[in-house]
Protein backbone atom coordinates (compact mmCIF):
# COMPACT_ATOMS: atom_id res chain seq x y z
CA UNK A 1 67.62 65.36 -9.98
CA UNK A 2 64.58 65.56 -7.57
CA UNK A 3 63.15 68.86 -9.04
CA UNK A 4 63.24 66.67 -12.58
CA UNK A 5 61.36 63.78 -11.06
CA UNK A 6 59.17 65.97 -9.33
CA UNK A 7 58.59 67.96 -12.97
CA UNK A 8 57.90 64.84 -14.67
CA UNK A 9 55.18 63.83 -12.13
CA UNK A 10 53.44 67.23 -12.46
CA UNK A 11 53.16 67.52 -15.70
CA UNK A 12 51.52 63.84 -16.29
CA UNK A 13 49.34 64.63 -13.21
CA UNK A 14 47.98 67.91 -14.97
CA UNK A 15 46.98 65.79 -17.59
CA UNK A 16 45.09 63.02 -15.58
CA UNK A 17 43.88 65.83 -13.14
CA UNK A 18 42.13 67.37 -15.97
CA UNK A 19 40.05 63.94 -16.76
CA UNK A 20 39.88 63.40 -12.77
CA UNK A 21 36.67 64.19 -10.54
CA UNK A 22 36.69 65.77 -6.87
CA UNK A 23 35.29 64.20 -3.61
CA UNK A 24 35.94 64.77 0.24
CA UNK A 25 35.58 62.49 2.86
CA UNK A 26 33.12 62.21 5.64
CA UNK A 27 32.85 61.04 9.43
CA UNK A 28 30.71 57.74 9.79
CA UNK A 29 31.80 53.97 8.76
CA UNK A 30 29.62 54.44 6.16
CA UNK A 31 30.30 57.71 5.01
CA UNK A 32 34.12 56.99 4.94
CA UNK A 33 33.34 56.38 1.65
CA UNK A 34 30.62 58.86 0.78
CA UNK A 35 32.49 60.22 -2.36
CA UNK A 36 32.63 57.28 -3.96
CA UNK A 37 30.51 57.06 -7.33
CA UNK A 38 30.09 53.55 -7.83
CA UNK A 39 26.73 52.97 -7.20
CA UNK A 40 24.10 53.04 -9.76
CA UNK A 41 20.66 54.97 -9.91
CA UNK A 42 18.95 51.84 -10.64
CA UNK A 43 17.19 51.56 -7.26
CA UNK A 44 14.44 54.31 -8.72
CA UNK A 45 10.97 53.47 -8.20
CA UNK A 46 8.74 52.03 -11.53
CA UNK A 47 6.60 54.96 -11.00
CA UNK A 48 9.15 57.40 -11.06
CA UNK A 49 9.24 60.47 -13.53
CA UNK A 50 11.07 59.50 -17.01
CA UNK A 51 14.51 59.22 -16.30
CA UNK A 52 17.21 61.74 -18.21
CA UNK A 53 19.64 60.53 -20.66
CA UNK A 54 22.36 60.47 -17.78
CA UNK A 55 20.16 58.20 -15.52
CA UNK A 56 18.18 55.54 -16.92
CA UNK A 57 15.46 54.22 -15.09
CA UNK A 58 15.76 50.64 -13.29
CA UNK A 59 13.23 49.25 -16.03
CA UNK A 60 15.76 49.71 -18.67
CA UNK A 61 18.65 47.80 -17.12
CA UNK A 62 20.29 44.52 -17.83
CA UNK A 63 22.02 41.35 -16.13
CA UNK A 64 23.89 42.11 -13.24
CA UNK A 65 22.94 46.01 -13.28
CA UNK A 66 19.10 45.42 -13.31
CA UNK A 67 19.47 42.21 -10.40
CA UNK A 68 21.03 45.05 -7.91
CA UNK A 69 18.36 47.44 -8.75
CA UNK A 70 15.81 45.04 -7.75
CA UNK A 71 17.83 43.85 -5.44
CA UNK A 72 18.30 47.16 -3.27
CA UNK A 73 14.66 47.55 -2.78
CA UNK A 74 14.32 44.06 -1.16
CA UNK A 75 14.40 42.86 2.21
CA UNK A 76 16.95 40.32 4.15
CA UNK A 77 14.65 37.70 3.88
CA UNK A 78 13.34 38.52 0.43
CA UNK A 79 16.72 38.40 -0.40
CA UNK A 80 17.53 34.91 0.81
CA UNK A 81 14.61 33.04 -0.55
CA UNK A 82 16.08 34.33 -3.59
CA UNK A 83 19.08 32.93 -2.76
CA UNK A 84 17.48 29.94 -2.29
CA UNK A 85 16.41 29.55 -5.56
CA UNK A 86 19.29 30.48 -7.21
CA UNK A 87 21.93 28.24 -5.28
CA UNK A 88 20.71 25.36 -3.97
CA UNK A 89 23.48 22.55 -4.82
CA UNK A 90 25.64 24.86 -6.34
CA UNK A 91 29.11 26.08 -5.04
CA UNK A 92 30.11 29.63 -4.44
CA UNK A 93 33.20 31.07 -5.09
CA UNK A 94 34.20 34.22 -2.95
CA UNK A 95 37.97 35.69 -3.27
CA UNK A 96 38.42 38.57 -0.20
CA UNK A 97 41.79 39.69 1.52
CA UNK A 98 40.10 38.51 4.76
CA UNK A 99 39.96 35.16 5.51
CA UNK A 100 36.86 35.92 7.61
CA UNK A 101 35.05 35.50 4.42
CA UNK A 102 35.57 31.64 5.03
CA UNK A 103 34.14 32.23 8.00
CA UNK A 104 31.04 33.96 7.55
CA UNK A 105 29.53 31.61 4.69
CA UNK A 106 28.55 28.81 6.79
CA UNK A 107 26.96 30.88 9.10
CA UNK A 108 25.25 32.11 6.14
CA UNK A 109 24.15 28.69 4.89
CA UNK A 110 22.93 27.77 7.79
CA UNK A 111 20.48 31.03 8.28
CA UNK A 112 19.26 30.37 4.30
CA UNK A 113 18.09 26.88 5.99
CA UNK A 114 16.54 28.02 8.89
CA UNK A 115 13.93 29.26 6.19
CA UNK A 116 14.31 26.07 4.17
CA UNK A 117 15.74 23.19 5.65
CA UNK A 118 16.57 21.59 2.67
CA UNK A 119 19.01 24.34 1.12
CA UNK A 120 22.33 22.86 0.34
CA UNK A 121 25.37 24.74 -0.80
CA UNK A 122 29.50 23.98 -0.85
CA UNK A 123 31.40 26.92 -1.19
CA UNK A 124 35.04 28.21 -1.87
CA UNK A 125 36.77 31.15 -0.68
CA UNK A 126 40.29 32.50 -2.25
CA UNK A 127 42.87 34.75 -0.46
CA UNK A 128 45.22 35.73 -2.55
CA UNK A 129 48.67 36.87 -1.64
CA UNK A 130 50.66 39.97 -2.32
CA UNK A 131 48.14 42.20 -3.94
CA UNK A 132 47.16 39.52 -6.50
CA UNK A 133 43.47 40.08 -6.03
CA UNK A 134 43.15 42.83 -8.58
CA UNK A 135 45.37 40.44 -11.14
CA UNK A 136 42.68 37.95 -10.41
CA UNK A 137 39.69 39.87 -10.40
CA UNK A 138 40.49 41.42 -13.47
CA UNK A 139 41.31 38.13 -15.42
CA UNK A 140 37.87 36.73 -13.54
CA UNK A 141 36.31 39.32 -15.66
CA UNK A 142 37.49 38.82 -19.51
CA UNK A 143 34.59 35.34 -18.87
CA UNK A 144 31.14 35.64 -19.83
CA UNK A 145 30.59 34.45 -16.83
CA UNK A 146 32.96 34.72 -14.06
CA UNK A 147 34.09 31.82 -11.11
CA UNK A 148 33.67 34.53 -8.62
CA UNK A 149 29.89 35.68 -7.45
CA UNK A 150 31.69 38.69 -5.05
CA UNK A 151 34.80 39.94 -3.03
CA UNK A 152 35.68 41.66 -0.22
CA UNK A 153 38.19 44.05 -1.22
CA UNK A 154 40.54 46.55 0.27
CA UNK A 155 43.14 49.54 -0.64
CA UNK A 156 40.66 52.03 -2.16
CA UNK A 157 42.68 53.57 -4.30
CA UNK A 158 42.95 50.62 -6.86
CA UNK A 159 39.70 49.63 -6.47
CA UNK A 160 38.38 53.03 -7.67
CA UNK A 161 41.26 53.00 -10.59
CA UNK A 162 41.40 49.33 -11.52
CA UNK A 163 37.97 47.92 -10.47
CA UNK A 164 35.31 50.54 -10.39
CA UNK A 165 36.49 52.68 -13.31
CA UNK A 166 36.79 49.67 -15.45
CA UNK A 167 32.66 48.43 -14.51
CA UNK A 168 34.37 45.02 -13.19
CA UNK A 169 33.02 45.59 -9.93
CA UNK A 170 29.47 46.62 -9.01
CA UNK A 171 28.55 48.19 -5.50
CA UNK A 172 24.85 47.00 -3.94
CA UNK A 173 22.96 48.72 -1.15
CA UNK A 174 21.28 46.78 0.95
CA UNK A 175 17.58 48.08 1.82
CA UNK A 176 18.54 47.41 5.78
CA UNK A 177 21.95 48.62 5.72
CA UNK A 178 20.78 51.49 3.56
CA UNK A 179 17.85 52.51 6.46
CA UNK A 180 20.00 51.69 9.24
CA UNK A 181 22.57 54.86 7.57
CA UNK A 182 19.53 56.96 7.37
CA UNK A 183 19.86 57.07 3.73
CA UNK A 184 18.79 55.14 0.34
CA UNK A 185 20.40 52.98 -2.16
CA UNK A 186 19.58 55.19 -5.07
CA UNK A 187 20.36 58.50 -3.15
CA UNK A 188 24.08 57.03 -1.49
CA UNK A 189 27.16 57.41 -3.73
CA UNK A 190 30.33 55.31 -2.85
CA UNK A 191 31.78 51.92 -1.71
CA UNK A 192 29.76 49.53 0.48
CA UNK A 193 32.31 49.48 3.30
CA UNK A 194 32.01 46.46 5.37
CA UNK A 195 34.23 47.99 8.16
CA UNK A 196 36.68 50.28 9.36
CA UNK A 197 39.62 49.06 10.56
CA UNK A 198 42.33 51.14 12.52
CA UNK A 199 46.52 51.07 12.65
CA UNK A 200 47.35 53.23 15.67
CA UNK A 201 50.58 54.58 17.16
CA UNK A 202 51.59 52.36 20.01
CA UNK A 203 54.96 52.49 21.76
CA UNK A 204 57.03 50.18 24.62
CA UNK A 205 56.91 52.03 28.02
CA UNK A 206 59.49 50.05 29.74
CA UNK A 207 61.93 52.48 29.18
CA UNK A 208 61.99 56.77 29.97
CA UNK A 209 60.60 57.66 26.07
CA UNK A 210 57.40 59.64 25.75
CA UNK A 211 55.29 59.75 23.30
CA UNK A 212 53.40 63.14 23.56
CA UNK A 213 52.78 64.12 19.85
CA UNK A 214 52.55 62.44 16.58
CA UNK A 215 55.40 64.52 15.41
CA UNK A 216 57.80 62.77 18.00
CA UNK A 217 57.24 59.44 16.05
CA UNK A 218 59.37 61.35 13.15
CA UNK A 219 61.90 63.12 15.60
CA UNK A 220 65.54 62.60 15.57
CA UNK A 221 66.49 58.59 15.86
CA UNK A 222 62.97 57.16 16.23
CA UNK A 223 62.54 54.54 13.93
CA UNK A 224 58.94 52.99 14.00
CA UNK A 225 57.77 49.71 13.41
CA UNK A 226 55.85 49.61 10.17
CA UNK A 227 54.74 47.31 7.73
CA UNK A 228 55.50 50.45 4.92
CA UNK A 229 54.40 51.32 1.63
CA UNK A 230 55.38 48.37 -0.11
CA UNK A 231 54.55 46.02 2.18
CA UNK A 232 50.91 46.76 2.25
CA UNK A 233 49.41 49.53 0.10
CA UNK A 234 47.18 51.26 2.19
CA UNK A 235 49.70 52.27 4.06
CA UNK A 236 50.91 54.31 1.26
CA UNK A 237 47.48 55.28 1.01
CA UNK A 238 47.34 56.61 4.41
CA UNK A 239 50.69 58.87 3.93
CA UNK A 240 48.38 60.50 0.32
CA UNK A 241 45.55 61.20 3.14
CA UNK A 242 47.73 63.25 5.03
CA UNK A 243 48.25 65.61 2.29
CA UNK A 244 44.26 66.41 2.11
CA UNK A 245 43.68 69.16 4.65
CA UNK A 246 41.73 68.72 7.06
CA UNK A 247 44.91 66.07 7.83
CA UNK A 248 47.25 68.52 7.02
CA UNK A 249 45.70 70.84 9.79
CA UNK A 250 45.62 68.39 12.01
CA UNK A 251 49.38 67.63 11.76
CA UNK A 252 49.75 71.78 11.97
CA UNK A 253 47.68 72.12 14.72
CA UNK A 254 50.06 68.95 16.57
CA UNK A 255 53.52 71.05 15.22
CA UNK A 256 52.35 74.58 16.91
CA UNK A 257 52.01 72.15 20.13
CA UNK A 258 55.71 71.34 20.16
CA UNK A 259 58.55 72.96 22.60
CA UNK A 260 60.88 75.66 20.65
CA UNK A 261 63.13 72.16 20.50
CA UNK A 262 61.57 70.33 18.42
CA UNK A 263 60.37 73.14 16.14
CA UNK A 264 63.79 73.98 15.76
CA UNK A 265 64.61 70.55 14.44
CA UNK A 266 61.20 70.31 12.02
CA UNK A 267 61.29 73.62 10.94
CA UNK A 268 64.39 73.52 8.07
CA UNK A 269 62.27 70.29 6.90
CA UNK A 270 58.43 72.20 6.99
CA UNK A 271 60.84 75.11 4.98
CA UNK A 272 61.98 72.53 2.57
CA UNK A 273 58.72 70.92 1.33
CA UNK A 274 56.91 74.01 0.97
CA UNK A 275 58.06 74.93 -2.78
CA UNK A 276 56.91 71.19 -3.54
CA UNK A 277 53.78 71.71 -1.40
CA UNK A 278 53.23 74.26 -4.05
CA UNK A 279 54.12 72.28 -6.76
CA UNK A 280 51.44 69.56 -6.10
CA UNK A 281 48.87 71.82 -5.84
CA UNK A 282 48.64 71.41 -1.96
CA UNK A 283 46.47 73.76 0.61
CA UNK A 284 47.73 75.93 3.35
CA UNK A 285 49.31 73.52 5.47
CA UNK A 286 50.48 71.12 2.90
CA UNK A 287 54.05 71.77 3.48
CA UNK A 288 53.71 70.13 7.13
CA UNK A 289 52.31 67.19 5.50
CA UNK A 290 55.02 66.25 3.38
CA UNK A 291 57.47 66.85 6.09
CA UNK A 292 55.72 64.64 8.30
CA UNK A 293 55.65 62.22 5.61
CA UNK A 294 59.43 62.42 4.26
CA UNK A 295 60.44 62.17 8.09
CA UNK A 296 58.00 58.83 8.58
CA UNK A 297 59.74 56.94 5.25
CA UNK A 298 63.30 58.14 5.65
CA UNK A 299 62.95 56.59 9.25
CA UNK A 300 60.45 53.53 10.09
CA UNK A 301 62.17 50.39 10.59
CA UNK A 302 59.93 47.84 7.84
CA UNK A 303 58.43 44.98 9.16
CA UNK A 304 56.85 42.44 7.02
CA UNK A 305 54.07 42.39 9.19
CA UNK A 306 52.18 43.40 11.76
CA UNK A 307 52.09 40.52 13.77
CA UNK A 308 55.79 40.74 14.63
CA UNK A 309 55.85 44.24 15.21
CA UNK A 310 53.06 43.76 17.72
CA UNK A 311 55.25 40.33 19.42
CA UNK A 312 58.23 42.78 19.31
CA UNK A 313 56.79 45.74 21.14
CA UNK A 314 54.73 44.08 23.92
CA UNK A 315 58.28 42.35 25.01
CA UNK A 316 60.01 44.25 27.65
CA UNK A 317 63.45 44.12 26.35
CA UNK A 318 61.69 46.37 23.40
CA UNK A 319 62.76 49.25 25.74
CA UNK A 320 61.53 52.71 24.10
CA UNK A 321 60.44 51.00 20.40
CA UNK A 322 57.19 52.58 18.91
CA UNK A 323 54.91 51.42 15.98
CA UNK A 324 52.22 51.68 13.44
CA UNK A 325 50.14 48.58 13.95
CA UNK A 326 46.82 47.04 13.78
CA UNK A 327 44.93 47.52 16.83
CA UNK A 328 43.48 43.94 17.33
CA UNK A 329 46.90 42.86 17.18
CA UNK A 330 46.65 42.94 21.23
CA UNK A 331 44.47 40.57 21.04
CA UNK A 332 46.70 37.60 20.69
CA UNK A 333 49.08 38.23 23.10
CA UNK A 334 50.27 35.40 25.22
CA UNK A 335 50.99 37.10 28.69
CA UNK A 336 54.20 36.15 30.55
CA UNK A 337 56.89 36.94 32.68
CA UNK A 338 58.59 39.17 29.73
CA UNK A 339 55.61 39.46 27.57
CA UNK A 340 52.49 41.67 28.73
CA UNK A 341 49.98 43.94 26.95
CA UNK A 342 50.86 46.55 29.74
CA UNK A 343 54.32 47.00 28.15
CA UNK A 344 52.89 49.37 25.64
CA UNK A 345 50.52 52.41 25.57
CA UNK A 346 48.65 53.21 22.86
CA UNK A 347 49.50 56.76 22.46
CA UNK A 348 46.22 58.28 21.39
CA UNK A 349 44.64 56.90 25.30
CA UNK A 350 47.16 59.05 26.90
CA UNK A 351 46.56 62.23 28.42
CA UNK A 352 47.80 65.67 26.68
CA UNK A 353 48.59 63.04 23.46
CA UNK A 354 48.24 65.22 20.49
CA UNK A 355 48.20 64.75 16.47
CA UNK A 356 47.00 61.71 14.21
CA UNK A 357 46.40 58.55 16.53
CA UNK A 358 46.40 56.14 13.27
CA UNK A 359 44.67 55.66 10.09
CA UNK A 360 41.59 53.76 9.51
CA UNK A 361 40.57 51.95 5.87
CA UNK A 362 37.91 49.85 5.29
CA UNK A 363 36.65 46.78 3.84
CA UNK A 364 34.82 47.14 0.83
CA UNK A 365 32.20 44.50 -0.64
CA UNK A 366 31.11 44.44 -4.22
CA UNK A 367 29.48 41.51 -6.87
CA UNK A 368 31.28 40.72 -9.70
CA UNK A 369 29.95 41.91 -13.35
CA UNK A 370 29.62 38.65 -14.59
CA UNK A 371 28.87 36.99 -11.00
CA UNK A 372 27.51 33.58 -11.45
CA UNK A 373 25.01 33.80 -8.51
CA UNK A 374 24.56 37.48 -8.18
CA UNK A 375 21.17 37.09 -5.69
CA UNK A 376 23.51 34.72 -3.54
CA UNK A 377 25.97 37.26 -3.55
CA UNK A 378 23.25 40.44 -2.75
CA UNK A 379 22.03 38.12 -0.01
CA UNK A 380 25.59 37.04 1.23
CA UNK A 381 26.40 40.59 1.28
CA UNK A 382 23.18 41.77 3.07
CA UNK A 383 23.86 39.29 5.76
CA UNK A 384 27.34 40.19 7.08
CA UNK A 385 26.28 44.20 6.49
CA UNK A 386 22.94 44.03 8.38
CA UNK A 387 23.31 41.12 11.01
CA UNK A 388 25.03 40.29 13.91
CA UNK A 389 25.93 36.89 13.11
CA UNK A 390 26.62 37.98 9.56
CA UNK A 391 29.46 40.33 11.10
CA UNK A 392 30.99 38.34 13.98
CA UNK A 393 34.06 36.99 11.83
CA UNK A 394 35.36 40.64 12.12
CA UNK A 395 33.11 41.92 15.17
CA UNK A 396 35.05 39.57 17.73
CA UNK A 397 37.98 41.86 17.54
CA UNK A 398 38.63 45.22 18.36
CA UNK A 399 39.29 47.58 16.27
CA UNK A 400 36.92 46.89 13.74
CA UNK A 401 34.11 48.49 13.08
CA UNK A 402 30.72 47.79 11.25
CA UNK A 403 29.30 50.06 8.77
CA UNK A 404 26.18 49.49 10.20
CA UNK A 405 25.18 51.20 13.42
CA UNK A 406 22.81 49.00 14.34
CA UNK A 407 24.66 45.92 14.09
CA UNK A 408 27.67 47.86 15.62
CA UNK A 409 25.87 48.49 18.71
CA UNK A 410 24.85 44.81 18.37
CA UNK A 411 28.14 43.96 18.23
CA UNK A 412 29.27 46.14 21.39
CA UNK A 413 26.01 44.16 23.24
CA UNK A 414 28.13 40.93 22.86
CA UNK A 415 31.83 41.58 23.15
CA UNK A 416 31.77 44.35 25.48
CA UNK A 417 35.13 45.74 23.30
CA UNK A 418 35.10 49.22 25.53
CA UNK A 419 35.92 47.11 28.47
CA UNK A 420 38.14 44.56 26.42
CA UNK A 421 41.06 44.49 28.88
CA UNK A 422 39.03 45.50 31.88
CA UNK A 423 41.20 47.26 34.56
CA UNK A 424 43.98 44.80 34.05
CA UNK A 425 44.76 45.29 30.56
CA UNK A 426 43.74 49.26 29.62
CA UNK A 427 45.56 49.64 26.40
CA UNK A 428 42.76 46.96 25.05
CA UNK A 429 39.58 48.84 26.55
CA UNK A 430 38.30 50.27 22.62
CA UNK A 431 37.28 53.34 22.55
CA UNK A 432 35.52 53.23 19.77
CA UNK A 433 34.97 53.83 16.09
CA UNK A 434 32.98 57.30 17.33
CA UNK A 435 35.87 58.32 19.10
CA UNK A 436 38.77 57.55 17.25
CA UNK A 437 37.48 59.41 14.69
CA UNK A 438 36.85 62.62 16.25
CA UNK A 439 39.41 62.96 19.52
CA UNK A 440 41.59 59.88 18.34
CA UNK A 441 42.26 61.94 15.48
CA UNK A 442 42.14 58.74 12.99
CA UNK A 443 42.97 59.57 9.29
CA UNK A 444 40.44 58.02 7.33
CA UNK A 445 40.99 56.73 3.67
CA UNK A 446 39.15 58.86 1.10
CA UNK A 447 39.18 56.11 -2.24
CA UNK A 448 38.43 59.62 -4.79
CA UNK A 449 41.28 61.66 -2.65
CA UNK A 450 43.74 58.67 -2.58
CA UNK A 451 43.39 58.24 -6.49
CA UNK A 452 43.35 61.73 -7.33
CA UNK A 453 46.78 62.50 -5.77
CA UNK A 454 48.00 58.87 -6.40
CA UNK A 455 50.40 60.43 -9.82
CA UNK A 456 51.21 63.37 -8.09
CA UNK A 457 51.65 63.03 -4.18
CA UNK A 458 51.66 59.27 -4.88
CA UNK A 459 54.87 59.75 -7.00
CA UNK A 460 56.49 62.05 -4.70
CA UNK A 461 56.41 59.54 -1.90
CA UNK A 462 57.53 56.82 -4.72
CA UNK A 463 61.12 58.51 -4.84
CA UNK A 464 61.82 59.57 -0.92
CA UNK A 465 64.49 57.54 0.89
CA UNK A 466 63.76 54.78 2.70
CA UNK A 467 65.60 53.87 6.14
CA UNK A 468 67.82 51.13 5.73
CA UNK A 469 68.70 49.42 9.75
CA UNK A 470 72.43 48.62 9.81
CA UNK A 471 73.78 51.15 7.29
């Protein structure tokens, strides 16, 4: 019956792979998204060579498409006087699946009037539940003009199929943010990522169980704490990354690690996937992806989310438990007698730790096509990309990181996050977004990849066998 699914899935994903693009990810918050296409080549100059068929020149764009091109050549404060003038009195409806977005507007309003006092603006911002956004967004868009001027988006892999692919969403490059990447807005290609945000492999230590390797989070009767696929989609998205191969290597490189033990238990499984590692079209090491991944959904314990997964391990009587959880999770937690942030370890801080140490996907920001206050929006998005106070809704926390260099370093100036816990609490001292990406082995979400294999390894994941507790 599986080898039927699996032949179904194949031969609709030849079909869609033939229509499909490539990309590959890269290794800086911005670049996370680097193989994105969405943005346009309307930031050329006026005096720039006649454009080809395939690129018209900014001159000959219209509405919302010819507003970022002018846009992306324009400073902060350029920017905001436009603002000005486009919004003052009005209301401004945002829709984001942070909250922060709430936030960050007033702070907003209230830099538009330090440069005129008199600027007035109400605003509204919508969180919808349960993956609704898209639902919304997408009904937002059948208007001439739409209630929403942006959002702040996330789960790449519908945005590029759903959003981007359809022209409801358009990407802008800010000029600053743009500079501060050592790039421009007519020469970068992809999402503009707000930040990076990481889940990492954390684990009770109250107990005698070590966590030494990311393959002992799928060995025999661990059951991780996870808010899973269908819980929240870029988790799903994060078990498509692993099939890409620099991941797959990585998980390769963390099997040849393991004692003859626990090779002898993987092994029949790594043996087992490879025909379907074929199948898919996979590289070299494929076949130690997908046995990594059919190990991680036949076994994690769901959560509904990762709040209580975070309360749960941190408790001592959570003797031995492990998890997949946001990182600034630790933040909230109210030490007591039972209750302390030293009850866990986050696995990719301890020494001879090898393998994946999380994932990391980012917030994306993009205007509407038929935004009612598109300069508002360029300017809103501007600010929380290219300033401090613009990115302190998210910057307070750990485990969050700025696409912006310069306002990450900013950021670092005023929360200190790499001392965090201090000596008391080390599991909260942040490495970094620098690190985890390079030693803390952090699996990044690739929007292209995760779309590309969505019918094919997507599918395959659809079908495995989830644990059930109790059964």
């Amino acid at each position: 019956m599986k080898k039927k699914v699996l032949s179904t899935i194949l031969t609709f994903t030849m079909v869609v792979s033939a229509l499909a693009g490539c990309g590959s990810a890269a290794s800086t918050p911005a670049a996370t998204t680097d193989t994105q296409t969405a943005t346009t080549d309307a930031a050329q100059s006026a005096e720039a060579p006649a454009a080809t068929e395939a690129a018209a020149p900014a001159a000959e764009l219209t509405g919302i498409d010819a507003i970022i091109a002018e846009a992306e050549g324009m400073s902060m404060e350029e920017l905001a006087k436009k603002a000005i003038e486009e919004s003052n009195g009005k209301t401004f409806y945002g829709v984001g699946n942070s909250s922060r977005g709430k936030s960050a507007l007033p702070v907003f309003i209230e830099y538009l009037q330090s440069i005129d006092p008199s600027y007035s603006m109400e605003f509204e911002w919508q969180q919808p539940k349960n993956n609704k956004i898209f639902e919304q967004l997408t009904s937002d868009s059948l208007k001439s003009e739409g209630t929403f001027a942006m959002t702040l988006i996330q789960d790449g892999n519908q945005i590029q199929s759903k959003m981007v692919d359809t022209d409801i969403l358009k990407t802008f490059v800010p000029k600053e943010w743009a500079e501060a990447n050592g790039t421009t807005a007519d020469a970068y290609t992809g999402f503009l990522p707000l930040q990076t945000l990481n889940k990492v492999f954390m684990y009770n230590n109250t107990g005698s169980a070590t966590y030494t390797n990311c393959w002992d989070f799928v060995y025999e009767d661990s059951h991780p704490l996870f808010m899973g696929v269908d819980s929240e989609i870029v988790g799903k998205n994060f078990l498509m990354m692993l099939t890409e191969d620099k991941y797959a290597t990585w998980l390769k490189e963390a099997y040849d690690k393991l004692d003859d033990t626990k090779k002898a238990y993987f092994e029949p499984v790594v043996q087992s996937m490879q025909a379907d590692a074929n199948d898919l079209g996979l590289g070299a090491n494929g076949a130690y992806a997908l046995a990594w991944i059919k190990l991680w959904v036949n076994n994690y314990n769901e959560q509904t989310d990762d709040g209580p997964i975070c309360n749960t391990l941190v408790d001592a009587s959570a003797t031995d438990q492990a998890g997949l959880l946001v990182y600034s999770k630790l933040r909230s937690v109210e030490e007591s007698a039972t209750v302390s942030v030293n009850n866990i370890n986050v696995a990719a801080y301890q020494d001879g730790y090898t393998g994946i140490g999380g994932y990391g996907y980012c917030h994306y920001l993009f205007l509407t096509k038929n935004s009612p206050l598109p300069w508002t929006a360029c300017a809103f998005i501007a600010f929380m990309t290219c300033t401090e106070p613009g990115f302190e809704a998210w910057g307070k926390d750990m485990g969050g990181y700025s696409s912006n260099p310069n306002v990450a370093k900013e950021i670092e100036d005023t929360f200190h996050h790499s001392q965090g816990g201090g000596d008391e609490f080390p599991a909260k001292n942040d490495r970094g977004y620098d690190w985890w990406t390079t030693d803390g082995e952090l699996v990044l979400e690739d929007p292209v990849y995760c779309s590309e294999v969505s019918f094919s390894v997507g599918s395959w994941i659809d079908v495995l066998d989830h644990y059930a507790p109790g059964e």
